[in-house]
N, C-alpha and C. Protein backbone atom coordinates (compact mmCIF):
# COMPACT_ATOMS: atom_id res chain seq x y z
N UNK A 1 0.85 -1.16 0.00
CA UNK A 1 0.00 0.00 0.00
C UNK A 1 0.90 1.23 0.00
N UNK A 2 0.34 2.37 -0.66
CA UNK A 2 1.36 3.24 -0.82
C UNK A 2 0.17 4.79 -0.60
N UNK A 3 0.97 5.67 0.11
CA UNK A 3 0.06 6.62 0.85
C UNK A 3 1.11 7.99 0.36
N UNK A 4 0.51 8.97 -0.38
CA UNK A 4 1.46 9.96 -0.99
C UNK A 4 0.44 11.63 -0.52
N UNK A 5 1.41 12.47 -0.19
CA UNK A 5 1.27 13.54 0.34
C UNK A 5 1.41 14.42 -0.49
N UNK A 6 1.26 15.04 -1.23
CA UNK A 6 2.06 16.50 -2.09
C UNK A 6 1.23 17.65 -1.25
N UNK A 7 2.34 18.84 -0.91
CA UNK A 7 1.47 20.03 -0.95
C UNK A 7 2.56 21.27 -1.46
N UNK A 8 2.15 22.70 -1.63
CA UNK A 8 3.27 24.10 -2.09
C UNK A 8 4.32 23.73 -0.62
N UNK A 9 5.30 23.64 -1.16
CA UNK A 9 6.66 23.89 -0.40
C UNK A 9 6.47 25.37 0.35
N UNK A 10 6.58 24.90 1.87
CA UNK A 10 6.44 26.23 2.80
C UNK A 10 8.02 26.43 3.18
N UNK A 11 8.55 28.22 2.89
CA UNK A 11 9.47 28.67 2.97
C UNK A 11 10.03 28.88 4.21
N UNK A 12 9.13 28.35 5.37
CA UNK A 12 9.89 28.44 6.54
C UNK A 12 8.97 27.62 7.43
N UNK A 13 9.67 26.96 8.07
CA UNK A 13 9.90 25.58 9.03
C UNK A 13 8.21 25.75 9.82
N UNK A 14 7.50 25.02 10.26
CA UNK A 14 6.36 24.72 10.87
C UNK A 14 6.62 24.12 12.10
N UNK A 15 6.18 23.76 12.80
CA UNK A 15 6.58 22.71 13.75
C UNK A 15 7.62 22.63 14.55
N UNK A 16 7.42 21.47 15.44
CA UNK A 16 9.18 21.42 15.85
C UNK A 16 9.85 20.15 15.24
N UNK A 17 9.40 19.59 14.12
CA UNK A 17 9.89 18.84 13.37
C UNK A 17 10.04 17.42 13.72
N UNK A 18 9.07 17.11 14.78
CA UNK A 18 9.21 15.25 15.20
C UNK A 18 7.81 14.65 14.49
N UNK A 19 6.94 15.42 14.22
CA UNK A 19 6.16 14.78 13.51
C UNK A 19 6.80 13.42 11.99
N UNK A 20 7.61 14.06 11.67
CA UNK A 20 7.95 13.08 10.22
C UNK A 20 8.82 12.24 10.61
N UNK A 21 9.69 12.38 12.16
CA UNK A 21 10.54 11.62 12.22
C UNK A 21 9.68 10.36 13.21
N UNK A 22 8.61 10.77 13.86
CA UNK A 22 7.49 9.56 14.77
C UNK A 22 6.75 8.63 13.08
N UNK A 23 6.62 9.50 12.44
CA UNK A 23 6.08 8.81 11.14
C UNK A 23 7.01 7.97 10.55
N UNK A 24 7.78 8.39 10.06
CA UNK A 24 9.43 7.65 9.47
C UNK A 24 9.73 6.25 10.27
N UNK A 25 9.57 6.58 11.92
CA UNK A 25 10.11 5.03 12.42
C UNK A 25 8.83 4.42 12.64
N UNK A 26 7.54 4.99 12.34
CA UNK A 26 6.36 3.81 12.50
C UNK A 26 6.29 3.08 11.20
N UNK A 27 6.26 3.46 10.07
CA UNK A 27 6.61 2.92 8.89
C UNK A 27 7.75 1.88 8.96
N UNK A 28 8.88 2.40 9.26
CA UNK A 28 10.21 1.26 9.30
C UNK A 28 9.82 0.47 10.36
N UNK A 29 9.33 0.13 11.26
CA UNK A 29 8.94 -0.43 12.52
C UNK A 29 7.69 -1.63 11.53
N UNK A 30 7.21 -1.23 11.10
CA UNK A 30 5.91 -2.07 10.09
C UNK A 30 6.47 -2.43 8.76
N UNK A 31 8.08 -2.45 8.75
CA UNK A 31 8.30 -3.28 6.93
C UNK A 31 8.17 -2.28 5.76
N UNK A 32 8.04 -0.66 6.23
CA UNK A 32 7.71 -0.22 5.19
C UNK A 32 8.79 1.15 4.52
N UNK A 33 8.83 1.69 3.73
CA UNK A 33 9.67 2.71 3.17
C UNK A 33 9.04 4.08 3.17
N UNK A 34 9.65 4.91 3.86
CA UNK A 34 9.21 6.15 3.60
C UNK A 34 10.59 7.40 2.97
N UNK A 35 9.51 8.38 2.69
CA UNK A 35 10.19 9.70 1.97
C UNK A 35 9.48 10.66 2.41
N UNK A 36 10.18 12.08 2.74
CA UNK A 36 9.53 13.17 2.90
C UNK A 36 10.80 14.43 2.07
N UNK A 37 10.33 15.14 1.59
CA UNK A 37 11.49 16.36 0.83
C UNK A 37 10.44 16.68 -0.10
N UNK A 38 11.62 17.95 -0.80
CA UNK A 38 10.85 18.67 -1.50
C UNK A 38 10.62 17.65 -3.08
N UNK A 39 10.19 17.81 -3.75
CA UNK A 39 9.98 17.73 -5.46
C UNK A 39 9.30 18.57 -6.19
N UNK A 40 9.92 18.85 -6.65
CA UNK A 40 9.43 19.53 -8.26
C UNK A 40 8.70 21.29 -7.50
N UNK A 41 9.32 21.61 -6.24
CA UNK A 41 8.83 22.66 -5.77
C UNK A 41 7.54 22.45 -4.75
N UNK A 42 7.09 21.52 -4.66
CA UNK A 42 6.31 20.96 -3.37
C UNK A 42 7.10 20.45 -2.43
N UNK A 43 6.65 20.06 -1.36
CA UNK A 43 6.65 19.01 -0.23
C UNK A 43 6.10 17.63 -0.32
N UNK A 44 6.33 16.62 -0.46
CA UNK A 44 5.84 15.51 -0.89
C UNK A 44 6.30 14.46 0.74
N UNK A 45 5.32 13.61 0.73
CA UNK A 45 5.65 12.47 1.53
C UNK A 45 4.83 11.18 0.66
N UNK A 46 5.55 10.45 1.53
CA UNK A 46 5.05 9.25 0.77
C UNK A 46 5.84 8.56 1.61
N UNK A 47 4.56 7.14 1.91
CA UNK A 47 5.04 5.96 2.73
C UNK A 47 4.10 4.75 2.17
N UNK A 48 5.49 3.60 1.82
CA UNK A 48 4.45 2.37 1.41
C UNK A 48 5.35 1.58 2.19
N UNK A 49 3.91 0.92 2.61
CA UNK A 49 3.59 -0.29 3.97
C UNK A 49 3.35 -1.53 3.16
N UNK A 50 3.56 -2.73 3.58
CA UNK A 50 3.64 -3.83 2.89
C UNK A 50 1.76 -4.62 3.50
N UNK A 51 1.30 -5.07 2.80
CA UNK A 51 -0.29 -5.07 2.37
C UNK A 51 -0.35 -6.80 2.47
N UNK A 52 -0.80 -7.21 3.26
CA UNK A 52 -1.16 -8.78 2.83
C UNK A 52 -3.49 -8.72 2.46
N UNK A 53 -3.39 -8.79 1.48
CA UNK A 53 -4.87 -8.81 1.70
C UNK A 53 -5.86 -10.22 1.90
N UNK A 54 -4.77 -11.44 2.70
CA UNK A 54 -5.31 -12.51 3.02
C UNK A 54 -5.58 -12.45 4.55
């Protein structure tokens, strides 16, 4: 399963920045790959989790 985020790239910092890193190790903790950075001038995340649908 694959779960993708895009939004406009914000020019200055939000947060105190543990949100993506609590996300990042729940994903790796469950088998799965994540990304967060900019592309193409957005902010993008994206995390795919491995899916058994039996």
């Amino acid at each position: 399963m694959t779960v993708s985020v895009s939004n406009p790239a914000q020019t200055a910092a939000i947060g105190d920045g543990t949100g993506l890193v609590g996300l990042r190790e729940r994903v790796r903790l469950a088998g799965g790959s994540f990304h967060a950075g900019p592309r193409d001038g957005r902010f993008e995340v994206v995390a795919r989790l491995p899916y058994d649908s039996e």
